[in-house]
C-alpha atoms as a PDB file:
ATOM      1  CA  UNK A   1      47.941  11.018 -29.968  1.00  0.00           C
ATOM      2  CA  UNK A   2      45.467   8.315 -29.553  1.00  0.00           C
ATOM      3  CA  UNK A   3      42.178   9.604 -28.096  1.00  0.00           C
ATOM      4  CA  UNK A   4      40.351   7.927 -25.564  1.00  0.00           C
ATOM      5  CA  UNK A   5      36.912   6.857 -25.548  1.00  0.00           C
ATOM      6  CA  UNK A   6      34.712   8.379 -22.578  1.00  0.00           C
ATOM      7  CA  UNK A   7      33.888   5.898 -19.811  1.00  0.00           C
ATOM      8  CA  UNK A   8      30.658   3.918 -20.408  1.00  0.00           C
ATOM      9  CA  UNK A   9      28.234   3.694 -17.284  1.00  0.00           C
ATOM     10  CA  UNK A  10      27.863   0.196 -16.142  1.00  0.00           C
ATOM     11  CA  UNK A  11      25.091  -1.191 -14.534  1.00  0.00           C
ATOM     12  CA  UNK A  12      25.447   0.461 -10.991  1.00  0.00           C
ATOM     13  CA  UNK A  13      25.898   3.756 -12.389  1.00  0.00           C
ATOM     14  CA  UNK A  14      22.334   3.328 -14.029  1.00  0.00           C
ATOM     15  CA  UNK A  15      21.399   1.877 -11.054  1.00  0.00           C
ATOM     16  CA  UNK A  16      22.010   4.607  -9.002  1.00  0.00           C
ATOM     17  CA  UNK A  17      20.656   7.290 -11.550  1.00  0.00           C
ATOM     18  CA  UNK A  18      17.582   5.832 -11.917  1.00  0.00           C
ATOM     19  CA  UNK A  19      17.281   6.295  -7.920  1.00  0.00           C
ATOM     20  CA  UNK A  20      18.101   9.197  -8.059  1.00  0.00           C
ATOM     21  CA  UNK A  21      15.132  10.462 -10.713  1.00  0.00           C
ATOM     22  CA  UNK A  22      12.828   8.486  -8.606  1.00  0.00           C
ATOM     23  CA  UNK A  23      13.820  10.059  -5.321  1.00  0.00           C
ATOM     24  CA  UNK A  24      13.498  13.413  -6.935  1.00  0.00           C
ATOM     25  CA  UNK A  25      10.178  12.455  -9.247  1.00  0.00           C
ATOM     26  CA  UNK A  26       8.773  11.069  -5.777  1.00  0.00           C
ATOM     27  CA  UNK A  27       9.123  14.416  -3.699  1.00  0.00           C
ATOM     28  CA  UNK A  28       7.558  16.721  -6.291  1.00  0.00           C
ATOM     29  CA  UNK A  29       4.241  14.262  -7.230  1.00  0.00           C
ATOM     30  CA  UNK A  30       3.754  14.385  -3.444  1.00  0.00           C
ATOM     31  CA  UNK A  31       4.396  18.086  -3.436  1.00  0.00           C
ATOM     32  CA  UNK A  32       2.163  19.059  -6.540  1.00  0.00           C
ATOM     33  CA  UNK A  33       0.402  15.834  -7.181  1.00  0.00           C
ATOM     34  CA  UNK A  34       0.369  14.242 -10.897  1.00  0.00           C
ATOM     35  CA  UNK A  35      -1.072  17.071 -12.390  1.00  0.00           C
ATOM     36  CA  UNK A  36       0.807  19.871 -11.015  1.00  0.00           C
ATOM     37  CA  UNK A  37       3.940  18.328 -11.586  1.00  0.00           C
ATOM     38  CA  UNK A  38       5.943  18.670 -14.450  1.00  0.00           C
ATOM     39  CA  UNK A  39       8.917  16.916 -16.141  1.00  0.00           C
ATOM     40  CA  UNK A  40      10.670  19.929 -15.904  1.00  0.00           C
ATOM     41  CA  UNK A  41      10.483  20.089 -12.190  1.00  0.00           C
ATOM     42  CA  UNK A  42      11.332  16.559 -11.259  1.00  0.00           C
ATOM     43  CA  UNK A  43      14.365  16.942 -13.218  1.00  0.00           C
ATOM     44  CA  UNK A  44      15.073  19.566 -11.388  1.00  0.00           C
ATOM     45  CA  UNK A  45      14.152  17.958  -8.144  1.00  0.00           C
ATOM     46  CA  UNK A  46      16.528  15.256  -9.181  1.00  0.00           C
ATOM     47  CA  UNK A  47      19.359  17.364  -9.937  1.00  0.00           C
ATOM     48  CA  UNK A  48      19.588  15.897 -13.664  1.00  0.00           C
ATOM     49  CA  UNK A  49      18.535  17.022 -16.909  1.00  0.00           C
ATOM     50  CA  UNK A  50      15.989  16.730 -19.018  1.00  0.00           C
ATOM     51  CA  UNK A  51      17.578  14.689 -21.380  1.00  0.00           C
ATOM     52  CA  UNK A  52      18.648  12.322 -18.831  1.00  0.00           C
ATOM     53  CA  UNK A  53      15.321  12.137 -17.799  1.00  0.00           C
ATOM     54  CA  UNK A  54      13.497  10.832 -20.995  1.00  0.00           C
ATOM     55  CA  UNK A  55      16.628   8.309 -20.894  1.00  0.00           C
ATOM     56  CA  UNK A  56      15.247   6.425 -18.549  1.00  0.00           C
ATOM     57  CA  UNK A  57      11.239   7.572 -18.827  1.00  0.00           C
ATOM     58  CA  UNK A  58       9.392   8.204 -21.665  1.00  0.00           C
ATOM     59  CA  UNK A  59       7.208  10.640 -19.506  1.00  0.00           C
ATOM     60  CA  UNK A  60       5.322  11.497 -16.879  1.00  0.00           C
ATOM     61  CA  UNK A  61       2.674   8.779 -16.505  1.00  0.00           C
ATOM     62  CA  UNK A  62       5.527   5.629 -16.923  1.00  0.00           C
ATOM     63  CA  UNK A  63       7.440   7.576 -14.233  1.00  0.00           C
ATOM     64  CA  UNK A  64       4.761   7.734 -12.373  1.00  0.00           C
ATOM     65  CA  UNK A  65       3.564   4.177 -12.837  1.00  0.00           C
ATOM     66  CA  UNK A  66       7.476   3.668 -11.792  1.00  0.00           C
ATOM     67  CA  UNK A  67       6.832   5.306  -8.232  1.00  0.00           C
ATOM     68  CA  UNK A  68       3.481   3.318  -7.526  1.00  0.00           C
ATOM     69  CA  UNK A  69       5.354   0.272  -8.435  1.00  0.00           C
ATOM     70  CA  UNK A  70       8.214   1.020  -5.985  1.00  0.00           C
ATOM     71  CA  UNK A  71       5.088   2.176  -3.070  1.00  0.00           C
ATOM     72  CA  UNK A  72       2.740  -0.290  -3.575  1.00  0.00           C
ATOM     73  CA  UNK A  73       5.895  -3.514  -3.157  1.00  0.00           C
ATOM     74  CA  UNK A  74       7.342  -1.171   0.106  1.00  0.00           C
ATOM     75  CA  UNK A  75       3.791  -1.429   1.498  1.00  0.00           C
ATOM     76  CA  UNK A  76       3.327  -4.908   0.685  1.00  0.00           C
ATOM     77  CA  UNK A  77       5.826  -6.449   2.344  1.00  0.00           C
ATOM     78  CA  UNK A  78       4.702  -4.729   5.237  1.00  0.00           C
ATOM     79  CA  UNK A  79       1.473  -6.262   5.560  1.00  0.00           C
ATOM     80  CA  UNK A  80       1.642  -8.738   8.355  1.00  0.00           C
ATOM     81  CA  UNK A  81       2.339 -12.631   8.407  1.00  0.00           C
ATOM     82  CA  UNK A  82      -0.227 -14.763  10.381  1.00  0.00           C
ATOM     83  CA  UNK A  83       2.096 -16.505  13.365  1.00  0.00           C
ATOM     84  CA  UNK A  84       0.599 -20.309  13.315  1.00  0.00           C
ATOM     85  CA  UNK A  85       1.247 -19.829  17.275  1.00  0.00           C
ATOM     86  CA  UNK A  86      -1.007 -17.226  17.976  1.00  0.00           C
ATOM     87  CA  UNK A  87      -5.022 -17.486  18.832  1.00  0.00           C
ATOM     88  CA  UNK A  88      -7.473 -16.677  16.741  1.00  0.00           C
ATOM     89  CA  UNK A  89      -8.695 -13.711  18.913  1.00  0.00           C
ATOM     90  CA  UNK A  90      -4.797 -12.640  18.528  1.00  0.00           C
ATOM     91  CA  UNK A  91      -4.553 -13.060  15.126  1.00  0.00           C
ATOM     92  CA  UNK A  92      -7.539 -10.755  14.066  1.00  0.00           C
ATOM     93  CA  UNK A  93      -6.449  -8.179  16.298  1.00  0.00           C
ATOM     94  CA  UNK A  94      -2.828  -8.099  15.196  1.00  0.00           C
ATOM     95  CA  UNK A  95      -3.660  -8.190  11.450  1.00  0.00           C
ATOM     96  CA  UNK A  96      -6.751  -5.322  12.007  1.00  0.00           C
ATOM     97  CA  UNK A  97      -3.882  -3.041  14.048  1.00  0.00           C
ATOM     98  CA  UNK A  98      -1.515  -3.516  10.824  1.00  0.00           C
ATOM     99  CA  UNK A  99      -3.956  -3.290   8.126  1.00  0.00           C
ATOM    100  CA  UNK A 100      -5.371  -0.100   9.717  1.00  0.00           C
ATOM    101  CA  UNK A 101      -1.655   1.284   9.937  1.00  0.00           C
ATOM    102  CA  UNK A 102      -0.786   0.878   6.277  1.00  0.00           C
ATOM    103  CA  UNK A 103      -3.779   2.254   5.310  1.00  0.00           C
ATOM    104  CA  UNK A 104      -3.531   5.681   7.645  1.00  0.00           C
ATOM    105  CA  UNK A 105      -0.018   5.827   7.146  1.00  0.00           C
ATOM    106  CA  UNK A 106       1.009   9.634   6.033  1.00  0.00           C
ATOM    107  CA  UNK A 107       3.313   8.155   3.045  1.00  0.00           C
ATOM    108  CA  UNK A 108       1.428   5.712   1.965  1.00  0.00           C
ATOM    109  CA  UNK A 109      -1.876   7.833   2.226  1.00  0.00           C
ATOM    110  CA  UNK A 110      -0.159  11.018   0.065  1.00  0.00           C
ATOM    111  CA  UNK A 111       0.049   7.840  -2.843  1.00  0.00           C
ATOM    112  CA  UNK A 112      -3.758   6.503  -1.970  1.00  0.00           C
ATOM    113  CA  UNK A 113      -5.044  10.292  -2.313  1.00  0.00           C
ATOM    114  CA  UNK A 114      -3.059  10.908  -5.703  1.00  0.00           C
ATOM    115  CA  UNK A 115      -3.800   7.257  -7.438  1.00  0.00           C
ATOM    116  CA  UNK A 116      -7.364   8.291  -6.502  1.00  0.00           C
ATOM    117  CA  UNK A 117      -7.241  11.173  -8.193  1.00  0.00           C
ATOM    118  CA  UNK A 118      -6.124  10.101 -11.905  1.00  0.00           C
ATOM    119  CA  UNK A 119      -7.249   6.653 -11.419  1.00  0.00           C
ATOM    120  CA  UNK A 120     -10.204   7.562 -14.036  1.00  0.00           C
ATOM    121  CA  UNK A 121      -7.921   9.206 -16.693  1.00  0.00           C
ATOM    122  CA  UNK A 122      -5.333   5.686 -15.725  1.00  0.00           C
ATOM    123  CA  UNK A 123      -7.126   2.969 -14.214  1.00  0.00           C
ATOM    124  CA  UNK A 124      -4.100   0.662 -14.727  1.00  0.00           C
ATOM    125  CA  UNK A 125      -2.402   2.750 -12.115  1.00  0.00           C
ATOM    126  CA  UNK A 126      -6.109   2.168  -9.710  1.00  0.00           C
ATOM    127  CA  UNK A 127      -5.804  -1.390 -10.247  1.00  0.00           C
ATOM    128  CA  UNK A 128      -2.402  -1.952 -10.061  1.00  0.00           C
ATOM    129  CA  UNK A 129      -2.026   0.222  -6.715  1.00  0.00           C
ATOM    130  CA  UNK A 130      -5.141  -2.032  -5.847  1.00  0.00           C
ATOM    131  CA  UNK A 131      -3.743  -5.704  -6.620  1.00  0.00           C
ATOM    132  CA  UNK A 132      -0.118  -4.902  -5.103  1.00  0.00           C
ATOM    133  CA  UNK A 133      -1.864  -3.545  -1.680  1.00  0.00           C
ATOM    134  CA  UNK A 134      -5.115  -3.804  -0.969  1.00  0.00           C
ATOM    135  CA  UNK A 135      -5.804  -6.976  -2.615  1.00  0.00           C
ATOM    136  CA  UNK A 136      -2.422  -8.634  -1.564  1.00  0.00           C
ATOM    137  CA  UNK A 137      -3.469  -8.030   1.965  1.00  0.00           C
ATOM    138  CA  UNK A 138      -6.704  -9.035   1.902  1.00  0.00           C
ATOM    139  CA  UNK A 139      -5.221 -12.472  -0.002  1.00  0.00           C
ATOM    140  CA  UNK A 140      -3.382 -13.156   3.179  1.00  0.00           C
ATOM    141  CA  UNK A 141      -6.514 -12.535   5.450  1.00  0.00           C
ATOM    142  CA  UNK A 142      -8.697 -14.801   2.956  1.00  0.00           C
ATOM    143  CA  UNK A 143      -5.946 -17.735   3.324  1.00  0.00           C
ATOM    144  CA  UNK A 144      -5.714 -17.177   6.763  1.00  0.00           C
ATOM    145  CA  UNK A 145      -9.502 -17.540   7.252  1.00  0.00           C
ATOM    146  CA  UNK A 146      -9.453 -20.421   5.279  1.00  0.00           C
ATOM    147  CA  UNK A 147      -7.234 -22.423   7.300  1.00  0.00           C
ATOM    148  CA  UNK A 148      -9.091 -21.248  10.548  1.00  0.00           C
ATOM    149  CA  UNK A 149     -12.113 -23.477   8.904  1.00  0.00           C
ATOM    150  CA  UNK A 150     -10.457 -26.319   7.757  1.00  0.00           C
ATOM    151  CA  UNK A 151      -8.617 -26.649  11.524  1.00  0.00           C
ATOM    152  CA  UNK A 152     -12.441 -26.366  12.989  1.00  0.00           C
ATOM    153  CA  UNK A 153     -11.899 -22.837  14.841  1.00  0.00           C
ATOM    154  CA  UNK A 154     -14.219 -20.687  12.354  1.00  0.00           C
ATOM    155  CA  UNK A 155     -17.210 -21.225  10.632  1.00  0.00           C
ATOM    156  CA  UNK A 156     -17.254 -19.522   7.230  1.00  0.00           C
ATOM    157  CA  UNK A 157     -19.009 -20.020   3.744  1.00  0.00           C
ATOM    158  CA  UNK A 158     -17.285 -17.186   2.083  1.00  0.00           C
ATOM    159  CA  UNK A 159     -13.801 -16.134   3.392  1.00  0.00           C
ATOM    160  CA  UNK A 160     -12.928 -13.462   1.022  1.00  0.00           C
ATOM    161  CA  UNK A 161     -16.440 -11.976   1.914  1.00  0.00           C
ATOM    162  CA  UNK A 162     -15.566 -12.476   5.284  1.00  0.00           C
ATOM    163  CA  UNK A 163     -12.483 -10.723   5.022  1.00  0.00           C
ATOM    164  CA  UNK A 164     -13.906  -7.915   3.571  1.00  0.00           C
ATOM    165  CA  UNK A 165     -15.941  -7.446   6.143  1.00  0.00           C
ATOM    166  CA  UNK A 166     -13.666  -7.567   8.795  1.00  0.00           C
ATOM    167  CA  UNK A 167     -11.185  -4.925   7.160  1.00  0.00           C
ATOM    168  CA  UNK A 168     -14.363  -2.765   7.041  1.00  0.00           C
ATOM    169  CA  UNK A 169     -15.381  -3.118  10.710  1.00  0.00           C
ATOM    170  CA  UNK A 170     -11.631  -1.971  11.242  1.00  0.00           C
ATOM    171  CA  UNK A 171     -11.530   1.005   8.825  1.00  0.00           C
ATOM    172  CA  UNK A 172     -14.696   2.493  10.716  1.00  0.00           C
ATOM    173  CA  UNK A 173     -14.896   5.659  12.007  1.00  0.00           C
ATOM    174  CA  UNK A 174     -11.288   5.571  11.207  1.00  0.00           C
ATOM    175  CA  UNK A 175      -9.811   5.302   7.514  1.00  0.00           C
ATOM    176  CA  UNK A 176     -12.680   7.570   5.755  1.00  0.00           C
ATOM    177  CA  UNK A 177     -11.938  10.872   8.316  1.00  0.00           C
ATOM    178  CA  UNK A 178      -8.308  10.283   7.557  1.00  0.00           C
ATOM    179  CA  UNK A 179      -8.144  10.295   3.786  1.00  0.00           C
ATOM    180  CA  UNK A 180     -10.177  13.466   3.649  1.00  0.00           C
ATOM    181  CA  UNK A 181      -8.242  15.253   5.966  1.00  0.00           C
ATOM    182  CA  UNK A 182     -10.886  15.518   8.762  1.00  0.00           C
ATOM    183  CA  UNK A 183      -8.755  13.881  11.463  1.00  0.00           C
ATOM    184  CA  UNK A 184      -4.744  13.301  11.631  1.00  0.00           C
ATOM    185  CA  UNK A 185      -3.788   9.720  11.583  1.00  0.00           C
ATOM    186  CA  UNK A 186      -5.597   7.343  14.246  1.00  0.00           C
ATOM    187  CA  UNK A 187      -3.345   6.894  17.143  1.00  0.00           C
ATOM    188  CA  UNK A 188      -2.506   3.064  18.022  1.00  0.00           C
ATOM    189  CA  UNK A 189      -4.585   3.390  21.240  1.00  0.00           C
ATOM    190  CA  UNK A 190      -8.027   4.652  19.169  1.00  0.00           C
ATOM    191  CA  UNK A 191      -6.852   1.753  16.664  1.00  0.00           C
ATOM    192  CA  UNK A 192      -6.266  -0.954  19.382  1.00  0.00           C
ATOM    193  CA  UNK A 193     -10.070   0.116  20.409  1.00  0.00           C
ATOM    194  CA  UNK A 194     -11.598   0.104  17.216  1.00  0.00           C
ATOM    195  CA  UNK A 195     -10.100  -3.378  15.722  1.00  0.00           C
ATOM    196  CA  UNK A 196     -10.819  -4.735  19.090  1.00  0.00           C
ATOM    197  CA  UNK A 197     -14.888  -3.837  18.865  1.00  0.00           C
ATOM    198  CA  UNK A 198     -14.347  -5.287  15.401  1.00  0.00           C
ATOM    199  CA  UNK A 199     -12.909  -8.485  16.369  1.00  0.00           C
ATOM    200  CA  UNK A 200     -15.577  -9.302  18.953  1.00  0.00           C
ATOM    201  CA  UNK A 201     -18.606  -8.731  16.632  1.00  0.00           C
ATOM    202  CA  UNK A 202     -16.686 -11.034  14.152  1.00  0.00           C
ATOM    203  CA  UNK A 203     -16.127 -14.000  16.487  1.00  0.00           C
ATOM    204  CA  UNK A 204     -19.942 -13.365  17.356  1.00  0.00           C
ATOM    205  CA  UNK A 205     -20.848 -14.454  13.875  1.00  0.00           C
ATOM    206  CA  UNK A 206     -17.987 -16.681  12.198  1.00  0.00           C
ATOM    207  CA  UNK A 207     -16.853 -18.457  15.892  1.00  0.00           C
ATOM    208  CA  UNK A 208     -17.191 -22.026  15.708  1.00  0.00           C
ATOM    209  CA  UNK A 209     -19.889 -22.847  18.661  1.00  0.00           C
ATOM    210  CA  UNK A 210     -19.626 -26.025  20.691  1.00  0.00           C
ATOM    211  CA  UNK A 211     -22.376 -27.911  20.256  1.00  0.00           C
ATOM    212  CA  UNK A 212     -25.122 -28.077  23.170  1.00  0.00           C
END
């Protein structure tokens, strides 16, 4: 009797278990945060060994590293894309409301709160969570701001300081309460408020004035 050799996964069937660690790994750092959870638990969580488990990661921090990856790109993409149709006035406020969303979002902010808390003992995990969403965001704003000067409608020496400064007139009153669990998540009317103050004082300073 010839004996047959045991099916080799392909590429889907890695595929798809490497999902499914990630799903699993995903729920219990939310649940426990890094240091609570263990690799014992995630495989668990994921319904696979633990042999399976160091298959695909070596161990708990380049799983986790994994999940930030997957988090930071998903919030990334969401960040908004400046319409070359809309106003100025329009544009600030629509980029405030969205910026102030994926920051106070409950998902995202469970990853903001736990990156905070190990980014000393990993601080490629801090920067990298930084670059992919913060900094990608406020990219797009700087740009943005940029082009507002050259076509005449701003008046800026710094745009990346002036971005900064406008995500910060947003976040007030707003983003701090939320990460430390003071408030629940802004609703879009106190948002809508808030970036709308914030847009007015920054057209005070950066609007281009017609000359007398």
């Amino acid at each position: 009797m010839v004996a047959h050799a045991a099916p080799v996964a392909g590429p889907d069937d890695d595929s798809a278990k490497r999902r499914q660690i990630i799903k699993g790994a995903r729920t219990v750092f939310l649940e426990q945060g890094f240091d609570g959870a263990s690799m014992g638990e995630i495989a668990r969580s994921a319904g696979v060994s633990k042999g399976t488990l160091y298959v695909y990661f070596a161990d708990k921090n380049s799983l986790f590293c994994e999940i930030m990856e997957q988090e930071s790109l998903a919030q990334g993409m969401s960040a908004i894309e400046f319409a070359p149709t809309l106003d100025v006035e329009t544009s600030l406020k629509a980029f405030g409301a969205a910026y102030i969303k994926l920051l106070c979002d409950p998902r995202g902010t469970s990853a903001i709160r736990t990156v905070m808390a190990i980014a000393e003992r990993m601080p490629e995990v801090g920067r990298h969570y930084y670059e992919r969403v913060i900094a990608n965001s406020l990219g797009k704003f700087t740009r943005y701001l940029e082009q507002q000067v050259q076509a005449g409608t701003l008046q800026i020496e710094d745009c990346h300081l002036a971005a900064s400064q406008f995500t910060k007139l947003c976040q007030a009153t707003l983003f701090l309460p939320f990460i430390f669990q003071v408030t629940d998540a802004p609703s879009s009317e106190r948002i809508a408020e808030v970036v709308d103050s914030a847009t007015q004082m920054f057209l005070a300073t950066y609007r281009t004035r017609p000359h007398d």
